[in-house]
Protein backbone atom coordinates (compact mmCIF):
# COMPACT_ATOMS: atom_id res chain seq x y z
CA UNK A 1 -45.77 -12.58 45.44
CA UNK A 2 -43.71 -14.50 47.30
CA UNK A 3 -40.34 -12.55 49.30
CA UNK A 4 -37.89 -14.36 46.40
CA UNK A 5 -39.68 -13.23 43.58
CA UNK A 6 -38.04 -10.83 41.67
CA UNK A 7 -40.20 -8.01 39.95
CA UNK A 8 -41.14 -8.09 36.70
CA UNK A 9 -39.31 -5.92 34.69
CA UNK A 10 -41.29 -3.08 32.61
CA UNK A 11 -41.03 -3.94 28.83
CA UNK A 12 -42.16 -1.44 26.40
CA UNK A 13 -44.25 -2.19 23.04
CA UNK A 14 -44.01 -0.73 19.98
CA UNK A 15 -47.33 0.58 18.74
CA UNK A 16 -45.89 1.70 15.20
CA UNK A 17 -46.10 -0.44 12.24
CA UNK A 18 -43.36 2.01 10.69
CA UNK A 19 -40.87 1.92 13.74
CA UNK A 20 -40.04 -2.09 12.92
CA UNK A 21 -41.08 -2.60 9.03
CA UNK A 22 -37.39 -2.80 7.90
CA UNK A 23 -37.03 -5.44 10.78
CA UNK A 24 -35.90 -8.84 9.33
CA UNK A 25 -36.53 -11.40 11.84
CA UNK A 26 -34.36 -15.42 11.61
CA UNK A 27 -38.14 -16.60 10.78
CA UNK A 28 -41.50 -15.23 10.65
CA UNK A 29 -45.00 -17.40 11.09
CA UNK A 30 -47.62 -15.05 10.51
CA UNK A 31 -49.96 -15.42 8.10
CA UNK A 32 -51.04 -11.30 8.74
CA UNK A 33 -48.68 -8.77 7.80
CA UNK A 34 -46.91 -6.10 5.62
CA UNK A 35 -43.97 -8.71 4.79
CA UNK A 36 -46.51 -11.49 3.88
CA UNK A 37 -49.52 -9.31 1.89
CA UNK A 38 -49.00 -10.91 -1.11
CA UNK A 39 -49.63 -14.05 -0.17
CA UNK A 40 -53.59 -13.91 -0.62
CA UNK A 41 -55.23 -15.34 -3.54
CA UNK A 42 -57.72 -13.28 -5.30
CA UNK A 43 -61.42 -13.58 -3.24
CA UNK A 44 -59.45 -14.88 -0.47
CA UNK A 45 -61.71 -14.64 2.59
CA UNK A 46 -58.50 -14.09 5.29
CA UNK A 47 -58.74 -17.70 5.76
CA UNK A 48 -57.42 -19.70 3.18
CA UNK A 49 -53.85 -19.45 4.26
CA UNK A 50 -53.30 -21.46 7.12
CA UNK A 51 -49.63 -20.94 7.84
CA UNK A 52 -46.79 -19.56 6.37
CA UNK A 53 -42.99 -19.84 7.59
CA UNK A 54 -40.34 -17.38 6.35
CA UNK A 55 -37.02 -17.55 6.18
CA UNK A 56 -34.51 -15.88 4.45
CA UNK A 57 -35.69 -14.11 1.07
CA UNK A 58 -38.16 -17.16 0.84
CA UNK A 59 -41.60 -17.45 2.48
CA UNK A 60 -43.66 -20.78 2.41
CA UNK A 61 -47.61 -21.28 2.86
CA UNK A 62 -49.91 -24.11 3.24
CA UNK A 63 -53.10 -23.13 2.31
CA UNK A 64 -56.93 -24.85 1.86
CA UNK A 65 -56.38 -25.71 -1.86
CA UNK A 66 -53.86 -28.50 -0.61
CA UNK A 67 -51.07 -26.44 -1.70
CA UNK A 68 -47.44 -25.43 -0.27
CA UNK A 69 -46.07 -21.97 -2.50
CA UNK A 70 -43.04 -20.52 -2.33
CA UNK A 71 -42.60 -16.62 -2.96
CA UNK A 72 -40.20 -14.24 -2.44
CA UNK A 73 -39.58 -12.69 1.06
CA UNK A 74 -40.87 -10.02 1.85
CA UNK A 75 -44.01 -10.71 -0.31
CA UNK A 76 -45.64 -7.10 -0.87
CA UNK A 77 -46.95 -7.34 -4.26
CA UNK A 78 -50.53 -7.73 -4.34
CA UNK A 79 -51.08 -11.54 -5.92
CA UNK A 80 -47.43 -12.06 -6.19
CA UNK A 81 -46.27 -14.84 -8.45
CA UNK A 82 -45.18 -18.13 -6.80
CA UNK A 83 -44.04 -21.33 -7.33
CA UNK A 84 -46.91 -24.26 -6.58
CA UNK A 85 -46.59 -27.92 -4.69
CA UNK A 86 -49.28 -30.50 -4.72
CA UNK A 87 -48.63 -33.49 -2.81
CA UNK A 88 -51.78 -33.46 -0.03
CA UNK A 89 -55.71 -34.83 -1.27
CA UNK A 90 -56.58 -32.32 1.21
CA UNK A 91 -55.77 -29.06 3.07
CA UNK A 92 -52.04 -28.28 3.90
CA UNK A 93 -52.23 -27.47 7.97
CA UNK A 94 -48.73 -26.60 8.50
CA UNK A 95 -45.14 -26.01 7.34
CA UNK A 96 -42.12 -25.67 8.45
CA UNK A 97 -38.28 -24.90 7.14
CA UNK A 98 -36.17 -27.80 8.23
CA UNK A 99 -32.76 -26.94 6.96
CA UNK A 100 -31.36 -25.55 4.02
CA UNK A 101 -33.61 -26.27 1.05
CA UNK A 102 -35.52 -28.87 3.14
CA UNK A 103 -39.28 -28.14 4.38
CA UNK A 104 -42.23 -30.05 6.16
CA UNK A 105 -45.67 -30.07 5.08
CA UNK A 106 -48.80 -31.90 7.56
CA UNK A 107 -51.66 -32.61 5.75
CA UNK A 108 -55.27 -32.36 7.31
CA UNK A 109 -57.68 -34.79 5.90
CA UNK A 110 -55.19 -37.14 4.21
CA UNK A 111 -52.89 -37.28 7.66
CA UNK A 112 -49.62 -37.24 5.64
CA UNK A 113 -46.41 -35.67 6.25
CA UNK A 114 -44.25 -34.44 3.32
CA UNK A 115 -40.77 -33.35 2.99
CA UNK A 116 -40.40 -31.09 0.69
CA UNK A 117 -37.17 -29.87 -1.20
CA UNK A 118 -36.84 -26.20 -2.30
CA UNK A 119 -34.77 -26.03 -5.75
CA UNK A 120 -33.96 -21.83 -6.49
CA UNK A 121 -33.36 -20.37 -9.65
CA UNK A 122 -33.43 -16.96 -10.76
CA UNK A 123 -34.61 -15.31 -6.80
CA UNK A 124 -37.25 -17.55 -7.21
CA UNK A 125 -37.99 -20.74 -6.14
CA UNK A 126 -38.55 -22.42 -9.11
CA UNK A 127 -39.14 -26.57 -8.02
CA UNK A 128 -41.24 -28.01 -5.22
CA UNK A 129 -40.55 -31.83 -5.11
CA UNK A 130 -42.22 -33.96 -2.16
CA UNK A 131 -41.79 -36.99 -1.05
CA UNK A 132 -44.03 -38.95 1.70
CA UNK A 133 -43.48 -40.01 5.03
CA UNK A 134 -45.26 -42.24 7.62
C-alpha cells in the first residue's frame, strides 16, 4: 500500500434477514427476496424473472413470457395478483423506472425498447400502455 493510502475502514454486515426486513430502500433490483416473493409464477424454475425494479409501493418485472407486471410493493403474497404488459415478441431483459409513472422495457430477441406508462387505480396498477422506440 502505498505511504498516502488511507486504510480501509472496517464496515460491518448484517447477517440477519430480520434486523433490515422493515428497511424500505429509494429502489430495489433484486429479483430474490422477502419484499419481491410474490413475484414467481406458479412452476417457476427461479429463472423466469429476469429483473425487477421497485420503487415506491410499486414493483416492476420483465420476465421470459415477454411480459412487464406491475404488483404491489412489497410483494409477499404467494402468486400475487398483477397487472400484465405485452409489447415484446420475445423475452423482456430489463426494466427500469424512469420518472413518475414512466418505465423502460429492453427486449431480447426482438431488440426493442419500450416506454411504458404506469396508470394506478385502486393501490394497484391497473394500465400498462407501451409505446416503441428506435
Amino acid at each position: 500500500m502505498p505511504a498516502t493510502a488511507k486504510p480501509a475502514r472496517a464496515k460491518t454486515q448484517s447477517v440477519s434477514a430480520s434486523s433490515v426486513r422493515d428497511v424500505r430502500w429509494a429502489t430495489d433490483t433484486c429479483t430474490f427476496g422477502w419484499s419481491v416473493q410474490g413475484i414467481w409464477p406458479k412452476f417457476s424454475d427461479g429463472t423466469d424473472v429476469n429483473a425487477t425494479h421497485a420503487r415506491g409501493d410499486l414493483v416492476l418485472t420483465a420476465d421470459d413470457a415477454g411480459e412487464i407486471k406491475a404488483f404491489n410493493s412489497p410483494c409477499v403474497k404467494e402468486h400475487a395478483e398483477s397487472v400484465v404488459g405485452r409489447g415484446h415478441s420475445s423475452h423482456v431483459t430489463n426494466v427500469r423506472w424512469i420518472g413518475d409513472g414512466a418505465a423502460i422495457t429492453t427486449g431480447g430477441n426482438d431488440r426493442s425498447i419500450l416506454v411504458w406508462r404506469v396508470a394506478r387505480q385502486q393501490n394497484l396498477a391497473m394500465s400498462l400502455g407501451s409505446s416503441s422506440h428506435g
